[in-house]
C-alpha atoms as a PDB file:
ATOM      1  CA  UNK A   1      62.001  46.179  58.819  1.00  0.00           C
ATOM      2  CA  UNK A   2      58.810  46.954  57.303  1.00  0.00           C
ATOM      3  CA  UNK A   3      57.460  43.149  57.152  1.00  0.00           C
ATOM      4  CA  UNK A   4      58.000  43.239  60.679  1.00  0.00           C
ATOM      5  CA  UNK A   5      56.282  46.595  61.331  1.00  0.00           C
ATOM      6  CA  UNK A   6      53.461  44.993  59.128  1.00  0.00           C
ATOM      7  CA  UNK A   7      53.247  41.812  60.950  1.00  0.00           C
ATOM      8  CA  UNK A   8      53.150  43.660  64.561  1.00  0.00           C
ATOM      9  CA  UNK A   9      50.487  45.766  62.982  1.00  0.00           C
ATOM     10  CA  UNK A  10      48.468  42.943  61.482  1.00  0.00           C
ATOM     11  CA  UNK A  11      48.815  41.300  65.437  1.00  0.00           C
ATOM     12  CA  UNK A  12      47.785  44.015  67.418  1.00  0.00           C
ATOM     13  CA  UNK A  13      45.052  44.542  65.473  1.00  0.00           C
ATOM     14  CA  UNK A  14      43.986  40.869  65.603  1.00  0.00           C
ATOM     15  CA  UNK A  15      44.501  41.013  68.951  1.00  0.00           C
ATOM     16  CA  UNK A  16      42.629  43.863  69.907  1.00  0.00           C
ATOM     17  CA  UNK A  17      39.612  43.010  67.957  1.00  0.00           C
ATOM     18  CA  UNK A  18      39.292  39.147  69.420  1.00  0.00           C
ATOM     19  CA  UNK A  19      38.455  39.604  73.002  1.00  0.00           C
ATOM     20  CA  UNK A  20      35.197  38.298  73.014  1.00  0.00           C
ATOM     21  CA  UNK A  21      36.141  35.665  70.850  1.00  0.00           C
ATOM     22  CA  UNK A  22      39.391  34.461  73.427  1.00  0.00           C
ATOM     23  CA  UNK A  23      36.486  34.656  75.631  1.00  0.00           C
ATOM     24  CA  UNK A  24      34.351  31.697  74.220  1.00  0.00           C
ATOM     25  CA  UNK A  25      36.958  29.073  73.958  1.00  0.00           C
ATOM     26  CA  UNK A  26      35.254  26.661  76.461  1.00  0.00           C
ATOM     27  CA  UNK A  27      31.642  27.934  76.146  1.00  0.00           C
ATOM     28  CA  UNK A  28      31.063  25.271  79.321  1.00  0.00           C
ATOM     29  CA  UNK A  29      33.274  27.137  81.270  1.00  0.00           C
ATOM     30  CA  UNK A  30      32.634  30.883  80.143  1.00  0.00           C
ATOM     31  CA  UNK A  31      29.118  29.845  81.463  1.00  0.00           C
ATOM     32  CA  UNK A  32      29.823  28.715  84.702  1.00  0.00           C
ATOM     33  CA  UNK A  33      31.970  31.533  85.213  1.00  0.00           C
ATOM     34  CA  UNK A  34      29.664  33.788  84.528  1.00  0.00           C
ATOM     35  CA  UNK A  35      26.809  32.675  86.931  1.00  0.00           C
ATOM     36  CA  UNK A  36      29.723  32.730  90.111  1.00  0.00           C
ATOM     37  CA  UNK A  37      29.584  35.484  92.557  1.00  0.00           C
ATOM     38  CA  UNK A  38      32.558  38.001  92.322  1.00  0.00           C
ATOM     39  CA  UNK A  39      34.774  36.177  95.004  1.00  0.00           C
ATOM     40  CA  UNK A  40      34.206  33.165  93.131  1.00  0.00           C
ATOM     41  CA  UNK A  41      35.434  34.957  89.523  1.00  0.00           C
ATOM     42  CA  UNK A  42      38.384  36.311  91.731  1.00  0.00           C
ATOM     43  CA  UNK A  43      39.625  32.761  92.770  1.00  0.00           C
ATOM     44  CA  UNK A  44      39.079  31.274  89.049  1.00  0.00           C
ATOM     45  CA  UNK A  45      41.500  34.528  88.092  1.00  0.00           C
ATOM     46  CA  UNK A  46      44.394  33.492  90.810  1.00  0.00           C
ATOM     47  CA  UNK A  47      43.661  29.629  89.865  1.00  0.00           C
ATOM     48  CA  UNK A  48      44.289  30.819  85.732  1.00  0.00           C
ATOM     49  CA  UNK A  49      47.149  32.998  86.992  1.00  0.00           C
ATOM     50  CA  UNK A  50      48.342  29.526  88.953  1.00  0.00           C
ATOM     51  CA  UNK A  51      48.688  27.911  85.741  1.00  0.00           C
ATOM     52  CA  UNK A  52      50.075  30.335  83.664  1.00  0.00           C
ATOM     53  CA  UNK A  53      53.406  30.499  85.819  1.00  0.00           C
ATOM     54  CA  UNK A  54      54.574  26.867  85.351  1.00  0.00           C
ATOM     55  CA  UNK A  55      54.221  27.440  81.062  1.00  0.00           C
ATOM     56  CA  UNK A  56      55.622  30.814  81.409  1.00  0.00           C
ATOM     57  CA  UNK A  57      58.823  29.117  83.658  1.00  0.00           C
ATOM     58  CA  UNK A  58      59.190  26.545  80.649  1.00  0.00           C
ATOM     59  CA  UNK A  59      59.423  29.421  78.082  1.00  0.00           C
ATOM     60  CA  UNK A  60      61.167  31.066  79.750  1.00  0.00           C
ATOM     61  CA  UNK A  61      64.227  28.261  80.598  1.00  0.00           C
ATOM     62  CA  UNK A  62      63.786  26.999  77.315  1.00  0.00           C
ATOM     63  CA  UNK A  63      64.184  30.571  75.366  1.00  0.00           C
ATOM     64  CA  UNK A  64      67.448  31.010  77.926  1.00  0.00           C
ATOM     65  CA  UNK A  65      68.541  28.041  77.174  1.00  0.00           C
ATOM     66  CA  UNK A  66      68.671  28.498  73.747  1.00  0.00           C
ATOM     67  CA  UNK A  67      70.414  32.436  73.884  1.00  0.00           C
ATOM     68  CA  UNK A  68      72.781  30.766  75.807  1.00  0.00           C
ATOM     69  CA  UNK A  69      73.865  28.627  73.849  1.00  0.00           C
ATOM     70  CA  UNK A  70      73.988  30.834  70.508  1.00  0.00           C
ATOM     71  CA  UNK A  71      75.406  33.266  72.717  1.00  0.00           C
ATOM     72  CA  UNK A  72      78.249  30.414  73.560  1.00  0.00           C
ATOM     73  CA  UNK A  73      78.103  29.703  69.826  1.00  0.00           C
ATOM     74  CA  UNK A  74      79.193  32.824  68.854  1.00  0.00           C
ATOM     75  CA  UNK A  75      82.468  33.052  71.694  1.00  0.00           C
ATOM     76  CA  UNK A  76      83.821  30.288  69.867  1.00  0.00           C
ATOM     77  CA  UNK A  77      83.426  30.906  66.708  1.00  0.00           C
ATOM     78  CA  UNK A  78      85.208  34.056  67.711  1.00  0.00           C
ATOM     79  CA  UNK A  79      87.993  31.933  69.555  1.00  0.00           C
ATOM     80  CA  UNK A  80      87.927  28.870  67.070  1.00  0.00           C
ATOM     81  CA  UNK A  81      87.277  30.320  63.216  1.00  0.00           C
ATOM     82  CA  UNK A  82      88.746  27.421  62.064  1.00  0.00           C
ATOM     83  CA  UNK A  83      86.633  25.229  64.044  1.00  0.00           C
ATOM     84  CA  UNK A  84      86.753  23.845  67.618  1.00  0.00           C
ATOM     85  CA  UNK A  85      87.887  20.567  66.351  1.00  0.00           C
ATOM     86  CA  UNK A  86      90.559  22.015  64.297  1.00  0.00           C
ATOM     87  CA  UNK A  87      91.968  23.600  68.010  1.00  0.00           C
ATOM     88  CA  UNK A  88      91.995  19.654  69.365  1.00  0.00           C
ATOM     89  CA  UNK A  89      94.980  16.965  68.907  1.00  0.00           C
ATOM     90  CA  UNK A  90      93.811  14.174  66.770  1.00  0.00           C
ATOM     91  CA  UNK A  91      93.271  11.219  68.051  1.00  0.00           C
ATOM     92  CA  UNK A  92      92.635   7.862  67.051  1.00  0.00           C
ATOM     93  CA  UNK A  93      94.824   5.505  64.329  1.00  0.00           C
ATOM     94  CA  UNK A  94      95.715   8.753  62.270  1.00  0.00           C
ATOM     95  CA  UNK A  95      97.144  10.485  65.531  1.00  0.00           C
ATOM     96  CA  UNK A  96     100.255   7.484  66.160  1.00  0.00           C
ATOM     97  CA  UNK A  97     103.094   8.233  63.723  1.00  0.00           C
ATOM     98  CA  UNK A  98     104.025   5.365  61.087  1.00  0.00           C
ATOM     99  CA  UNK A  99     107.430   3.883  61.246  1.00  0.00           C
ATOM    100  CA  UNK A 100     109.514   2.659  57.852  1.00  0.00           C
ATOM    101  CA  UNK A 101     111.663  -0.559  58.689  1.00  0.00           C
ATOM    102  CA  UNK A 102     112.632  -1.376  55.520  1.00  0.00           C
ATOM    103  CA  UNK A 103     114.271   1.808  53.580  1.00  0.00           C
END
């Protein structure tokens, strides 16, 4: 618990004191976002907003995906402990009894 109290600590303070430098990741476009007119900053905000909601949607399916599925994990190791396979009738060779002819 406290290496996790540590590392949120040691994040929000990263991120608090890196604004300016989030800032300068293109320096092209920081420029020419600078020298626009406020309506023209407003529309670059919706058009980064825009983008941010298709890799949000991905994240967000993929991290569902995946607590489903432990979730689902979990049922049947509930319903199965000895295994989901164990629950199933073999099949295959080892499934058809053997018959003796000669004794």
């Amino acid at each position: 618990m406290k290496a996790l109290l540590r590392c949120a600590a040691i994040a929000a303070a990263g991120l608090a004191a890196a604004p300016r430098l989030l800032a300068q990741g293109c320096a092209m476009c920081y420029a020419a976002a600078q020298a626009q007119d406020a309506n023209a900053a407003r529309h670059l905000d919706y058009a980064i907003l825009a983008l941010l909601i298709p890799s949000v949607s991905l994240f967000a399916g993929v991290f569902i995906f995946a607590l489903r599925r432990s979730i689902r994990a979990e049922d049947e190791a509930i319903l199965f402990p000895a295994g989901r396979a164990a629950s199933r009738p073999m099949a295959g060779p080892a499934a058809v009894p053997t018959v003796s002819l000669g004794q």
